[in-house]
N, C-alpha and C. Protein backbone atom coordinates (compact mmCIF):
# COMPACT_ATOMS: atom_id res chain seq x y z
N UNK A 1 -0.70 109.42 -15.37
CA UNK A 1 -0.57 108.95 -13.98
C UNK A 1 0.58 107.97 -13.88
N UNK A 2 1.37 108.07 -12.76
CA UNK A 2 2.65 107.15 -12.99
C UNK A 2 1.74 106.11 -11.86
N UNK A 3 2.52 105.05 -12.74
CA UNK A 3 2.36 104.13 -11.62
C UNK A 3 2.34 103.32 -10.34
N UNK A 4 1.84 102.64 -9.66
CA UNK A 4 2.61 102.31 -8.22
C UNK A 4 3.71 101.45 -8.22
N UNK A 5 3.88 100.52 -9.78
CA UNK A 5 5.15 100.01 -9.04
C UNK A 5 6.30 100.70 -9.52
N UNK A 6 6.04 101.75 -10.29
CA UNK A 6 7.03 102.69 -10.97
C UNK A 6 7.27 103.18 -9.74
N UNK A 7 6.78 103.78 -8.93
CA UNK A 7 6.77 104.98 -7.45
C UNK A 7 7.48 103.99 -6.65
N UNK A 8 7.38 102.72 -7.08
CA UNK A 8 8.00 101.36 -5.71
C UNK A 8 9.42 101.22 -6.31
N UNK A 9 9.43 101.84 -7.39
CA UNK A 9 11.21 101.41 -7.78
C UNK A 9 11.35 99.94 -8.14
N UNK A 10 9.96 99.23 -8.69
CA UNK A 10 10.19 97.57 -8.84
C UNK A 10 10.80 97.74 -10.24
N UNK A 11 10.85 98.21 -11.32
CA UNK A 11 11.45 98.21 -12.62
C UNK A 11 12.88 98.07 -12.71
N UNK A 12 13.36 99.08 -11.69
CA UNK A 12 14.32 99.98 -11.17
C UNK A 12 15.40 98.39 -10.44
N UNK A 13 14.77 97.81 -10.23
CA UNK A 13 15.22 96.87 -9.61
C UNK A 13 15.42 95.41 -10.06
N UNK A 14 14.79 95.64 -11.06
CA UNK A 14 14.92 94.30 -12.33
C UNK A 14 16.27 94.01 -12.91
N UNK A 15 16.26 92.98 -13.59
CA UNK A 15 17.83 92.53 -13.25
C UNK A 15 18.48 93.48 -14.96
N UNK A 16 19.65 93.36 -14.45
CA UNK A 16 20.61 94.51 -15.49
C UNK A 16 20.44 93.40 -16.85
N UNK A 17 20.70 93.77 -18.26
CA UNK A 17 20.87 92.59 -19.35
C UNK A 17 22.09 91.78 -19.33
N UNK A 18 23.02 92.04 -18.45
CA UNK A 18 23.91 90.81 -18.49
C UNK A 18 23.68 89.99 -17.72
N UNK A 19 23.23 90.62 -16.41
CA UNK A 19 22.50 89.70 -15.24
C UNK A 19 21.96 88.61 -15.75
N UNK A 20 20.84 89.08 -16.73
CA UNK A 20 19.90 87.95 -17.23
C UNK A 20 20.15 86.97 -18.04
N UNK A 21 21.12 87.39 -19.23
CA UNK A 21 21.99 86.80 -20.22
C UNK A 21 22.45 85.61 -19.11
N UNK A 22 23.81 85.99 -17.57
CA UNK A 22 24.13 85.31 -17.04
C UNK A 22 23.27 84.08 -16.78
N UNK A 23 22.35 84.66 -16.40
CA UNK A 23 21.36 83.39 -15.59
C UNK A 23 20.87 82.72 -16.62
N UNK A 24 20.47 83.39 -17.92
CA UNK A 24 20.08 82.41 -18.66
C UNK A 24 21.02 81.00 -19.38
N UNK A 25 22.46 81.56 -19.48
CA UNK A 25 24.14 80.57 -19.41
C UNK A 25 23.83 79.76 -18.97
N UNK A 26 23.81 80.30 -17.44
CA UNK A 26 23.60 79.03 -16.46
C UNK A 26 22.80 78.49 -16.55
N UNK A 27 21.04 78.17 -16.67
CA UNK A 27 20.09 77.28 -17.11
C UNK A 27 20.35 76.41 -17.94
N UNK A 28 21.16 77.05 -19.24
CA UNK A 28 20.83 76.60 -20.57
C UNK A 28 22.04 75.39 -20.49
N UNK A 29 23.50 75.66 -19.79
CA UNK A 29 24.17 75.21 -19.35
C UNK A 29 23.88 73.34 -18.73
N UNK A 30 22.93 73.41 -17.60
CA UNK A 30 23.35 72.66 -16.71
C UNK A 30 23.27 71.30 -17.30
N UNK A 31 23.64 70.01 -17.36
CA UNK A 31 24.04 68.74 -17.60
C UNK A 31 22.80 68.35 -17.46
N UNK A 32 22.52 68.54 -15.98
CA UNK A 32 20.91 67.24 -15.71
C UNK A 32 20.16 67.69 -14.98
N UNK A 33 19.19 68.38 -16.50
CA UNK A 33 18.03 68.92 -15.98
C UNK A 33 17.00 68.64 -15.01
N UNK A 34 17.25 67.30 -14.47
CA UNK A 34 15.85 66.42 -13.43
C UNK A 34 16.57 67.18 -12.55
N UNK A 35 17.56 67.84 -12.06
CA UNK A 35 17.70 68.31 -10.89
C UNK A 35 17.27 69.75 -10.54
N UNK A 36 16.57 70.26 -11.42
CA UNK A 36 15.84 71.46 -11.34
C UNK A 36 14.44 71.33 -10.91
N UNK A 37 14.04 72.60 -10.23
CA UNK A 37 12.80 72.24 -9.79
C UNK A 37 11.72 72.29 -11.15
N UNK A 38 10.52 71.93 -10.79
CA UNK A 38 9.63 71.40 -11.72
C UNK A 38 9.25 72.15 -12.71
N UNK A 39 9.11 73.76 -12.29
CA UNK A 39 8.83 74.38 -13.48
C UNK A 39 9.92 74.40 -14.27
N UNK A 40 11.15 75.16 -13.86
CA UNK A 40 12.79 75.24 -14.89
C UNK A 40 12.71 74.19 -15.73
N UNK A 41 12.56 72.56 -15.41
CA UNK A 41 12.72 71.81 -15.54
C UNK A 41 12.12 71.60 -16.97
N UNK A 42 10.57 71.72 -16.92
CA UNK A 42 9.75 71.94 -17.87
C UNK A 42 10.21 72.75 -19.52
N UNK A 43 11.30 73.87 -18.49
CA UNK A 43 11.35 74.95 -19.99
C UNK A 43 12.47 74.57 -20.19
N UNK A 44 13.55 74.00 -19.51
CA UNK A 44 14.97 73.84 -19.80
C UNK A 44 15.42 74.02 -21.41
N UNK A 45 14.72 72.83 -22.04
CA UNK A 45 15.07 72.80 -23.28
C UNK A 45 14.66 73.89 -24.22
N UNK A 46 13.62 75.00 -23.85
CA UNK A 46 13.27 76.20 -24.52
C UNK A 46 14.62 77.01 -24.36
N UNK A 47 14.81 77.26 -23.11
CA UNK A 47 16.03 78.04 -22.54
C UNK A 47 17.45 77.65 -23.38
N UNK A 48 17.44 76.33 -23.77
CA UNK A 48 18.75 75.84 -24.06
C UNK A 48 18.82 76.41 -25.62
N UNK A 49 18.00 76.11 -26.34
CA UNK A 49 18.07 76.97 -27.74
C UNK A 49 17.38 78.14 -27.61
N UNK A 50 16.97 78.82 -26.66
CA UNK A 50 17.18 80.29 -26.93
C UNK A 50 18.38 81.00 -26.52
N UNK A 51 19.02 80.48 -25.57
CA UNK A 51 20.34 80.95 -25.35
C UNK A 51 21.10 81.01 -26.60
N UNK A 52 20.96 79.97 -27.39
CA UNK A 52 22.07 79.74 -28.83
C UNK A 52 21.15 80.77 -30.01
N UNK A 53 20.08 80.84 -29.66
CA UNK A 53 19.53 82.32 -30.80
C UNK A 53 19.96 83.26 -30.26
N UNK A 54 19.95 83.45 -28.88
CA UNK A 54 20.63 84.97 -28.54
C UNK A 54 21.83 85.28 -28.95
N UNK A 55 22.48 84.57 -28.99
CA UNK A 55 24.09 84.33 -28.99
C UNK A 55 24.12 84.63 -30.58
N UNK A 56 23.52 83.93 -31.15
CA UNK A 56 23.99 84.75 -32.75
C UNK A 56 23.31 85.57 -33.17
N UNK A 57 22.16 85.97 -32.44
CA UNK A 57 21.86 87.46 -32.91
C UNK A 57 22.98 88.58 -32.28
N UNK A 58 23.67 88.35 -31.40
CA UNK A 58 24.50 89.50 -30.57
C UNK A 58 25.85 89.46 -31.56
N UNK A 59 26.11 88.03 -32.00
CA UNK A 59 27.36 88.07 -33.03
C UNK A 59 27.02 88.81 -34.77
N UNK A 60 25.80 88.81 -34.75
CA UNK A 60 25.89 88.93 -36.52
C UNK A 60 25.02 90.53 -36.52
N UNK A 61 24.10 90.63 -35.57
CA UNK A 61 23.54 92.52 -35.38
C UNK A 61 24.47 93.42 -35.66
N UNK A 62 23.95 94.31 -36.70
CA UNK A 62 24.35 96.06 -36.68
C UNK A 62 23.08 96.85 -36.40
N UNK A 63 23.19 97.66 -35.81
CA UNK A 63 22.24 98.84 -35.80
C UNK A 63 22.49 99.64 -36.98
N UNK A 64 20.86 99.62 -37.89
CA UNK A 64 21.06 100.84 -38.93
C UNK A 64 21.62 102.22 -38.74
N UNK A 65 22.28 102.82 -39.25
CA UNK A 65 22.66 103.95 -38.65
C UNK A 65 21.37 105.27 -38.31
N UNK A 66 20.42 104.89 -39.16
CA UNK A 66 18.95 105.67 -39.00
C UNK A 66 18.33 105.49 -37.73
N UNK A 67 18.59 104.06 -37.18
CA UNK A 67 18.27 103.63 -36.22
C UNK A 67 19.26 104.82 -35.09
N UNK A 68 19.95 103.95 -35.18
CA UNK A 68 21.63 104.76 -34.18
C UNK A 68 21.11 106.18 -33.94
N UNK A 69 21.33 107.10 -34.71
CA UNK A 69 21.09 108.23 -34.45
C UNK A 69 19.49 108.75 -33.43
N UNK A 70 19.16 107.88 -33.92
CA UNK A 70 17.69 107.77 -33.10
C UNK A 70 17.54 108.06 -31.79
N UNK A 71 18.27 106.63 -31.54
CA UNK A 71 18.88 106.53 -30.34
C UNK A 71 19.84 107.71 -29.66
N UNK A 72 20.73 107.99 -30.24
CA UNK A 72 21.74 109.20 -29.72
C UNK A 72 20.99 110.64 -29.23
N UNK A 73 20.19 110.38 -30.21
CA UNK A 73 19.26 111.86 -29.58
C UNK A 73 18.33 112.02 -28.43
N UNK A 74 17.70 110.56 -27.87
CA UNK A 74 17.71 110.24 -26.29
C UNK A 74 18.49 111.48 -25.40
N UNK A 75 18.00 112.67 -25.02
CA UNK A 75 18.76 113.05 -24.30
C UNK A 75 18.73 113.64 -22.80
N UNK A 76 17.35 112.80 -22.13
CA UNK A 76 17.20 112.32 -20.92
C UNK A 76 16.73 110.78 -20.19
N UNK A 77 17.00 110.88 -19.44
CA UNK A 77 17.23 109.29 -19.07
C UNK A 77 15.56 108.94 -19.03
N UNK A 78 15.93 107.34 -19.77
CA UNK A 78 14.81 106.43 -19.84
C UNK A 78 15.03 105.18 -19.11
N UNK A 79 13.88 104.80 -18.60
CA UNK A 79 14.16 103.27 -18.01
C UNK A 79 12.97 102.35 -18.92
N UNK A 80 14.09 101.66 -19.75
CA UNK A 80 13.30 100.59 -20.22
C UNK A 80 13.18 98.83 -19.74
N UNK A 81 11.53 99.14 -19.37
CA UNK A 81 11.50 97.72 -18.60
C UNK A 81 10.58 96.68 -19.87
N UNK A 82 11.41 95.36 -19.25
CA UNK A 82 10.83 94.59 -20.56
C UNK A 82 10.73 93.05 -19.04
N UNK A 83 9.49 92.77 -19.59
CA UNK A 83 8.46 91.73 -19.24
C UNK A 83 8.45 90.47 -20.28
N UNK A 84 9.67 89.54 -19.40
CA UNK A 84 9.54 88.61 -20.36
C UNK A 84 10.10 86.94 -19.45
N UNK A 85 10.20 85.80 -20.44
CA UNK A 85 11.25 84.93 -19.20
C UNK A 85 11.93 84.26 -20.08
N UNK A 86 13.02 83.22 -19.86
CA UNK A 86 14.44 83.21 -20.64
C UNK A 86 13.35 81.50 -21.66
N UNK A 87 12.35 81.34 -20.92
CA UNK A 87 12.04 79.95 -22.13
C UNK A 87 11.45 80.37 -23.28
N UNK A 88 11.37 81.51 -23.02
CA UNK A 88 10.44 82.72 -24.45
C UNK A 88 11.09 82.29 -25.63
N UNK A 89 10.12 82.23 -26.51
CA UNK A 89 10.97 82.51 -27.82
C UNK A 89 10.61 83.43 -28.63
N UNK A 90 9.86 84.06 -28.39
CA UNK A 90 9.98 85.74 -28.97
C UNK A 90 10.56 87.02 -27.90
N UNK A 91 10.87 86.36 -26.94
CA UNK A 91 11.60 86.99 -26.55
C UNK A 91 13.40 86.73 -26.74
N UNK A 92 13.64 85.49 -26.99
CA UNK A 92 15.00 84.88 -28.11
C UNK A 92 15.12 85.85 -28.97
N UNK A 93 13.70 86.17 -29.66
CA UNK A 93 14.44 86.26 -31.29
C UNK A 93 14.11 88.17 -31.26
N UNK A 94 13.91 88.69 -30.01
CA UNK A 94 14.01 90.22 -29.67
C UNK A 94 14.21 90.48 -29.33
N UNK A 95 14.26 90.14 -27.53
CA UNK A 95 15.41 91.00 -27.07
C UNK A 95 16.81 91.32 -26.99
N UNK A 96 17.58 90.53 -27.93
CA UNK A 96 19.02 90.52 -27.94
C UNK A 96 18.94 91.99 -28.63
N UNK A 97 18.32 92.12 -29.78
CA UNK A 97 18.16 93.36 -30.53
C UNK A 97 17.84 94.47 -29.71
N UNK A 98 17.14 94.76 -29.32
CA UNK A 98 17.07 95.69 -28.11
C UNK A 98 17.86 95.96 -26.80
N UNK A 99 18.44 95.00 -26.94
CA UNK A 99 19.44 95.28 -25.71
C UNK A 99 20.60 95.82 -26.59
N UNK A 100 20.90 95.77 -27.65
CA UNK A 100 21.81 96.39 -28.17
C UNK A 100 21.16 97.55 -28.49
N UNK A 101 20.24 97.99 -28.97
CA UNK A 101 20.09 99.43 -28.90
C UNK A 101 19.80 99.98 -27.76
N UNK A 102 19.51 99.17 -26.50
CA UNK A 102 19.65 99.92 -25.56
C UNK A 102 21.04 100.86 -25.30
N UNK A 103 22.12 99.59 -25.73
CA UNK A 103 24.00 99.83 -25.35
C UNK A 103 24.23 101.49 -26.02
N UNK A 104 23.49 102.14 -26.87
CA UNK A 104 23.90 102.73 -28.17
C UNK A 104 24.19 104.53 -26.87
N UNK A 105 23.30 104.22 -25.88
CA UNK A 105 22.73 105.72 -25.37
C UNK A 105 22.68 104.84 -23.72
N UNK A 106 23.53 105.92 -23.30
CA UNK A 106 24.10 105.48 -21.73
C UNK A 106 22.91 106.17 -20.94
N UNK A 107 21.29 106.93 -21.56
CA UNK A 107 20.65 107.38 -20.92
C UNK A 107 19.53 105.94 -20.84
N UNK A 108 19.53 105.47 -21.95
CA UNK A 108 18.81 104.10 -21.76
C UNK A 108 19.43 102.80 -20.62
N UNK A 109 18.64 102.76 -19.92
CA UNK A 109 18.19 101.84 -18.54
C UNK A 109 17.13 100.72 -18.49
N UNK A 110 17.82 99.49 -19.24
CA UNK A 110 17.24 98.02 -19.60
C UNK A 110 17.24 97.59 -18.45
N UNK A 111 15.82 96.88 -18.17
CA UNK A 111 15.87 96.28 -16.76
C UNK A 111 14.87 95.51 -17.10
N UNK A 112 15.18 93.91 -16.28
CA UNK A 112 14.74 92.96 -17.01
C UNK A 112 12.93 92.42 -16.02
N UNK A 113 12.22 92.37 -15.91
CA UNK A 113 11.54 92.04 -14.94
C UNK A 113 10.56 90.47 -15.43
N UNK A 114 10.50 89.66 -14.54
CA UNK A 114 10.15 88.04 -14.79
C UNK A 114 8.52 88.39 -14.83
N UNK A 115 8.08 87.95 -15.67
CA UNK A 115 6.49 88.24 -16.25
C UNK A 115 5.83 87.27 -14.90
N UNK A 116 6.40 86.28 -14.21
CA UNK A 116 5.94 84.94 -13.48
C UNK A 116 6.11 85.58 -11.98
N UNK A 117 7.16 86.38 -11.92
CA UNK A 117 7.36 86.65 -10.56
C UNK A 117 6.17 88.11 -10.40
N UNK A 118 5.96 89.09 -11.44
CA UNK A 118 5.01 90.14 -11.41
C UNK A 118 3.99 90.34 -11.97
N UNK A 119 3.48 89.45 -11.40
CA UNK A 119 2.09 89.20 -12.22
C UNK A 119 0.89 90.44 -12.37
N UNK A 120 1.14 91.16 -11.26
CA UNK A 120 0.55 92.08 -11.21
C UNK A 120 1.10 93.76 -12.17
N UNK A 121 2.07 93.75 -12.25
CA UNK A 121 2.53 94.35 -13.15
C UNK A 121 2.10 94.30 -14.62
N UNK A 122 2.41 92.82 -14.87
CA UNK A 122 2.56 92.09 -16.29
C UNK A 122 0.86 92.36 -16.53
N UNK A 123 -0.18 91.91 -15.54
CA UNK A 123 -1.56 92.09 -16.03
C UNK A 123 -2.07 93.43 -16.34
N UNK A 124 -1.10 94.28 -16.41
CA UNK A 124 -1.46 96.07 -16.85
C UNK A 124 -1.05 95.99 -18.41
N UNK A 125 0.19 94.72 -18.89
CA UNK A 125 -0.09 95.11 -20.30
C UNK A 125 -0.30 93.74 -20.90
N UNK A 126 -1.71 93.45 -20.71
CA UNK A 126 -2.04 92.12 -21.52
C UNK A 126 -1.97 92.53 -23.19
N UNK A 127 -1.59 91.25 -23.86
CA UNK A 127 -2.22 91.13 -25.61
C UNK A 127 -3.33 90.14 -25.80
N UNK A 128 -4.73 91.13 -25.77
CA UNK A 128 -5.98 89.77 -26.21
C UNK A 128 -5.98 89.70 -24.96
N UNK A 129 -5.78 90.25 -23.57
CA UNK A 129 -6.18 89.51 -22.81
C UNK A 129 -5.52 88.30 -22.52
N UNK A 130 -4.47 88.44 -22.48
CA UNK A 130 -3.39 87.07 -22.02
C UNK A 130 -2.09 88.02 -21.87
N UNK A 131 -1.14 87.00 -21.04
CA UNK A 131 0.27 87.50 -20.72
C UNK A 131 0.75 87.29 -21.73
N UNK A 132 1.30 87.57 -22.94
CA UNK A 132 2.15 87.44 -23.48
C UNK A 132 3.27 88.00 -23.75
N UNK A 133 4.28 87.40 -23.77
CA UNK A 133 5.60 88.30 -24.07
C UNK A 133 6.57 88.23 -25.11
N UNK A 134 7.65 89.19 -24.72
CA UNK A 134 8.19 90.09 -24.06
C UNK A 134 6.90 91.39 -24.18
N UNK A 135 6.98 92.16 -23.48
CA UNK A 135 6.04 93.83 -23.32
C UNK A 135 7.66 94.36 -23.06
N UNK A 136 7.89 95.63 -23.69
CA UNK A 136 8.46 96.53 -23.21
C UNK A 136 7.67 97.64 -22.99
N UNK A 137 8.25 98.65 -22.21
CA UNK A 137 7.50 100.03 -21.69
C UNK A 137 8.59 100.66 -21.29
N UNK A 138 8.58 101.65 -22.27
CA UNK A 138 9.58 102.74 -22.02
C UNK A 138 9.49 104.15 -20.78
N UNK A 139 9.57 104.45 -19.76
CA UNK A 139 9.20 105.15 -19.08
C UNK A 139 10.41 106.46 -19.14
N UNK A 140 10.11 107.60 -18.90
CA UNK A 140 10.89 108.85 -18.32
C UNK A 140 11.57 108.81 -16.75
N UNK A 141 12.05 109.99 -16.99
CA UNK A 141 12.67 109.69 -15.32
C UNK A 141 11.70 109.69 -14.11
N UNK A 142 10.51 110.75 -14.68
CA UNK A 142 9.18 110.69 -14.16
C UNK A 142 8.48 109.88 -13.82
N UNK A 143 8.54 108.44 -14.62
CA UNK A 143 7.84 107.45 -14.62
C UNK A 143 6.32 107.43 -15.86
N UNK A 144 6.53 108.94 -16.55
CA UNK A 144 5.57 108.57 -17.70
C UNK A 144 5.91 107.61 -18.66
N UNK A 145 5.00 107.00 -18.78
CA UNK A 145 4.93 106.06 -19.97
C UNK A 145 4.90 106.69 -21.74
N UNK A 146 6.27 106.61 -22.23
CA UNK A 146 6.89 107.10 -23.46
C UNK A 146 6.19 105.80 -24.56
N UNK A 147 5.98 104.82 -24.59
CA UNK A 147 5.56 104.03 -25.60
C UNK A 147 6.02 102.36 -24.98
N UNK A 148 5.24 101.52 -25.81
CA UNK A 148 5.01 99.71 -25.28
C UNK A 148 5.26 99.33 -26.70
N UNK A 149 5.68 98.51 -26.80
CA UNK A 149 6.25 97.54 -27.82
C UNK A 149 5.94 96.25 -27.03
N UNK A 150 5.74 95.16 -28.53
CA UNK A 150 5.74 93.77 -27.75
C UNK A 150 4.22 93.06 -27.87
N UNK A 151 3.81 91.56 -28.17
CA UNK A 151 5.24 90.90 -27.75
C UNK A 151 5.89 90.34 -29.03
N UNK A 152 5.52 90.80 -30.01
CA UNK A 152 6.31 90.35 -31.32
C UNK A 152 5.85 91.74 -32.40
N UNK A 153 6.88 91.70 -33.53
CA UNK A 153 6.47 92.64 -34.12
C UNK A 153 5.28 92.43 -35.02
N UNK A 154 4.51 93.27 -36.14
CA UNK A 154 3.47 92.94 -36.34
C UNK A 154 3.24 91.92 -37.19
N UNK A 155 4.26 91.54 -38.35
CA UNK A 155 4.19 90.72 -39.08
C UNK A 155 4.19 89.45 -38.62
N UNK A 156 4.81 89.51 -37.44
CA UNK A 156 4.92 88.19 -36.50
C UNK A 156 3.70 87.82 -36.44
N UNK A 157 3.46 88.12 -35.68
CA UNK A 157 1.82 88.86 -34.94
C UNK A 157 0.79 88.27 -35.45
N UNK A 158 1.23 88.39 -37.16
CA UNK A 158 -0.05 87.90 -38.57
C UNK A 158 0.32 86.30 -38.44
N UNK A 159 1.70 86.20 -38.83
CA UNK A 159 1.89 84.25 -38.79
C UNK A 159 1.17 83.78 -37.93
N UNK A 160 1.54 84.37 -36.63
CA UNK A 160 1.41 83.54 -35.29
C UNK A 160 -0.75 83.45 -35.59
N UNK A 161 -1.44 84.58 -35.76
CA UNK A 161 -2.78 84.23 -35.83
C UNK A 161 -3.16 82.91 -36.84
N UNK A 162 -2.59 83.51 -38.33
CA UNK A 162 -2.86 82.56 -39.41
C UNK A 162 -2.72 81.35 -38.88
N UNK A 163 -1.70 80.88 -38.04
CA UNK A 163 -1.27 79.98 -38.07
C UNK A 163 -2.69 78.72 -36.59
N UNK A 164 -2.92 79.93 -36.15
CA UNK A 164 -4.23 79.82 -35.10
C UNK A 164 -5.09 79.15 -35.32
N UNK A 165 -5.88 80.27 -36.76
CA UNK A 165 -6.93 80.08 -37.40
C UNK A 165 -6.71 78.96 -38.21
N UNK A 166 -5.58 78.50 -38.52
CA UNK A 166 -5.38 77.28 -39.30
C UNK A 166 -5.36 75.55 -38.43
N UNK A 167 -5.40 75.71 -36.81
CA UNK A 167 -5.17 74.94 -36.10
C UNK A 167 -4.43 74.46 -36.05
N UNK A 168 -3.20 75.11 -36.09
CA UNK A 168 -2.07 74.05 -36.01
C UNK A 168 -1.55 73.95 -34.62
N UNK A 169 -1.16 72.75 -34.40
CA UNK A 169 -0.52 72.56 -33.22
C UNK A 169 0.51 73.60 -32.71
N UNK A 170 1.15 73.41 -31.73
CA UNK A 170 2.19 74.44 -31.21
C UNK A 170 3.56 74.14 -31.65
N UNK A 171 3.95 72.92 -31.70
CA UNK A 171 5.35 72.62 -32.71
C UNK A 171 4.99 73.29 -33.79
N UNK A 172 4.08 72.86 -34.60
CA UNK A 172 3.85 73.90 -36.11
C UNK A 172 3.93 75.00 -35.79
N UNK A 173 3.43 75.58 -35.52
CA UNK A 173 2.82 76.81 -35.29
C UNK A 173 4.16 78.03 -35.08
N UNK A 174 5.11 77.30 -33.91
CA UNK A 174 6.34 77.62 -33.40
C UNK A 174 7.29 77.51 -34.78
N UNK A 175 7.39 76.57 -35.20
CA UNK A 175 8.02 76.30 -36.46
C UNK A 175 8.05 77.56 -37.24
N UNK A 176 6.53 77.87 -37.83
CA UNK A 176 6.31 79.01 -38.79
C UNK A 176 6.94 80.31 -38.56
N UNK A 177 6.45 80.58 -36.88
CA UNK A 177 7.00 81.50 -36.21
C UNK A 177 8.31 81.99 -36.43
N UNK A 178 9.58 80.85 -36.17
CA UNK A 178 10.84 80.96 -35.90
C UNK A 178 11.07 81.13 -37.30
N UNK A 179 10.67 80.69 -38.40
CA UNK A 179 10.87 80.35 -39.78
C UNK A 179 10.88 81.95 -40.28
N UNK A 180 9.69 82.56 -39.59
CA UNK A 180 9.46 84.11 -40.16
C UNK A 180 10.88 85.03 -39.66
N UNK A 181 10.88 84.73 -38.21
CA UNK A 181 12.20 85.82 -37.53
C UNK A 181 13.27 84.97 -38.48
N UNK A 182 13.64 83.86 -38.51
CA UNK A 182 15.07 83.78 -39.25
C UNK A 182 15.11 84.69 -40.69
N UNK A 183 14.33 84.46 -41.35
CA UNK A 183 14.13 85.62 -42.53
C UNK A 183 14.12 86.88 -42.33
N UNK A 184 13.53 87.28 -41.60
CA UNK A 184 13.34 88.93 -41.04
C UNK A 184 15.21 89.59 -40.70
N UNK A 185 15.61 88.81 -39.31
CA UNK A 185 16.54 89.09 -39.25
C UNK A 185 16.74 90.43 -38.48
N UNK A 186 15.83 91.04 -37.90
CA UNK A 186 15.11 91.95 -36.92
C UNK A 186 14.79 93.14 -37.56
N UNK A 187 14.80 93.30 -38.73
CA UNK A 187 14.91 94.03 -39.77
C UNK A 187 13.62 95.01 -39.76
N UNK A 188 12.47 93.92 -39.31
CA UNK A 188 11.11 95.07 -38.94
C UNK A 188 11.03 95.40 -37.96
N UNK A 189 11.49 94.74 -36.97
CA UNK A 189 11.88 95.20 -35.43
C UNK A 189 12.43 96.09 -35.31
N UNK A 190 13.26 96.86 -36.03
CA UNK A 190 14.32 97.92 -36.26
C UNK A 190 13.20 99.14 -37.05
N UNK A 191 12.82 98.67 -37.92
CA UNK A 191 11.87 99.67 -38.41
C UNK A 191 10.35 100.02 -37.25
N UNK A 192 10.29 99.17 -36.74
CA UNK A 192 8.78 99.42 -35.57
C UNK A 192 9.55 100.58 -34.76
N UNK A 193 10.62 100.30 -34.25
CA UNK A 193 11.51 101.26 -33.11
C UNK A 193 11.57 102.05 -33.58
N UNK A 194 11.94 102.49 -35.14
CA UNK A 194 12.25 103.48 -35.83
C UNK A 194 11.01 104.62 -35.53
N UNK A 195 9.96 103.88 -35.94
CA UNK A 195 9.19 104.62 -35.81
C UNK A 195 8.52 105.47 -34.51
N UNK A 196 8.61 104.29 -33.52
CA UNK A 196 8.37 104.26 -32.17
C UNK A 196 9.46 106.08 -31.59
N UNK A 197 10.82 105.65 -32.36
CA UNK A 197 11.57 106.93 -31.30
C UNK A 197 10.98 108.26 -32.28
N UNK A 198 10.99 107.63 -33.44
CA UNK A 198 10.39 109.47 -34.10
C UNK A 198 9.74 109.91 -33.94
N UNK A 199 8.37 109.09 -33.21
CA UNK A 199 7.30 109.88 -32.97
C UNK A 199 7.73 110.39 -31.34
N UNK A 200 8.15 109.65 -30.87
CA UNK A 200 8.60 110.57 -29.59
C UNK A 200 9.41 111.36 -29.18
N UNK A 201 10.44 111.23 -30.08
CA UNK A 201 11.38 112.50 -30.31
C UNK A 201 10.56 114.05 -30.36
N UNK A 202 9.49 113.88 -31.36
CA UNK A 202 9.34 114.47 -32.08
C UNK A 202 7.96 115.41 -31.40
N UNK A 203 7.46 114.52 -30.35
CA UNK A 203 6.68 114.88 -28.91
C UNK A 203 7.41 115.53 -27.87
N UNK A 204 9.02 114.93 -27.89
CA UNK A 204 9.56 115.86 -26.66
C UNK A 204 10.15 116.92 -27.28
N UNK A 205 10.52 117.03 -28.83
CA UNK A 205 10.94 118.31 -29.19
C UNK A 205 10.19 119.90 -29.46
């Protein structure tokens, strides 16, 4: 069943990845944050070092070529919408990677949609029963739903609980987190996708 806001063209209408990149510049940018309204204000400083993780994941990324080809064989258009917001930090340390394999295949259609502004959307793909992000959802031109990723890969996934069950505060906790992606290096993120397009390749072939 496709969806209603798929049929409403709201995905379709989410902002392009430079769009967002832009806006996130500008946040991460501004001098004096008290002049933002109260929520921005709040995440500013999330925004300000995730902008500088994005930025060197876009400088130091290759796509495996196992990967690449993956991608190339895409050979009707997808719209991939990803549910996320710029103070994220698993969305820092993933979607830069994905937006580059989006770049790989001119049939892939990244469109960015604010988890805060669509709430109603975003509550179709809870984790546990909470918003968490980034969610991607790969859709057809149809609007079927091809596969969801998100909001971290799985190994993530394990820190972030351990780290739960261990009570640690959210500085800790975040710490461990970021500690795991700097090591990783998107390296399982690349292998989850891997898997993600073969099995669907391998459904539309």
């Amino acid at each position: 069943m496709v969806p209603q806001f798929f049929l409403d063209k709201r995905p379709h209408q989410g902002l392009r990845y430079d769009e967002y990149l832009h806006r996130m510049e500008a946040l991460a940018s501004i001098d004096d944050p008290g002049s933002l309204p109260e929520t921005e204000r709040k995440y500013w400083e999330y925004t300000r070092l995730n902008y500088q993780r994005t930025r060197r994941i876009h400088k130091t990324y290759q796509i495996s070529d196992e990967l690449k080809s993956l991608l190339k064989n895409i050979s009707g258009p997808q719209l991939w919408m990803v549910l996320t917001e710029p103070w994220c930090g698993d969305s820092a340390q993933n979607l830069p990677y994905i937006a580059e394999m989006a770049r790989v295949n001119p049939n892939i259609n990244l469109r960015i949609l604010s988890r805060d502004h669509n709430p109603d959307i975003m509550d179709q793909y809870l984790t546990g029963g909470k918003r968490s992000i980034p969610i991607l959802v790969a859709f057809d031109a149809r609007g079927r739903e091809l596969f969801t990723w998100g909001p971290r890969p799985a190994p993530a996934a394990e820190v972030f609980r351990k780290a739960a069950r261990q009570g640690l505060e959210k500085p800790e906790l975040n710490q461990k987190l970021h500690l795991w992606y700097g090591r990783d290096r998107g390296k399982t993120l690349e292998r989850e996708f891997t898997e993600l397009l073969k099995r669907e390749l391998a459904l539309a072939g």
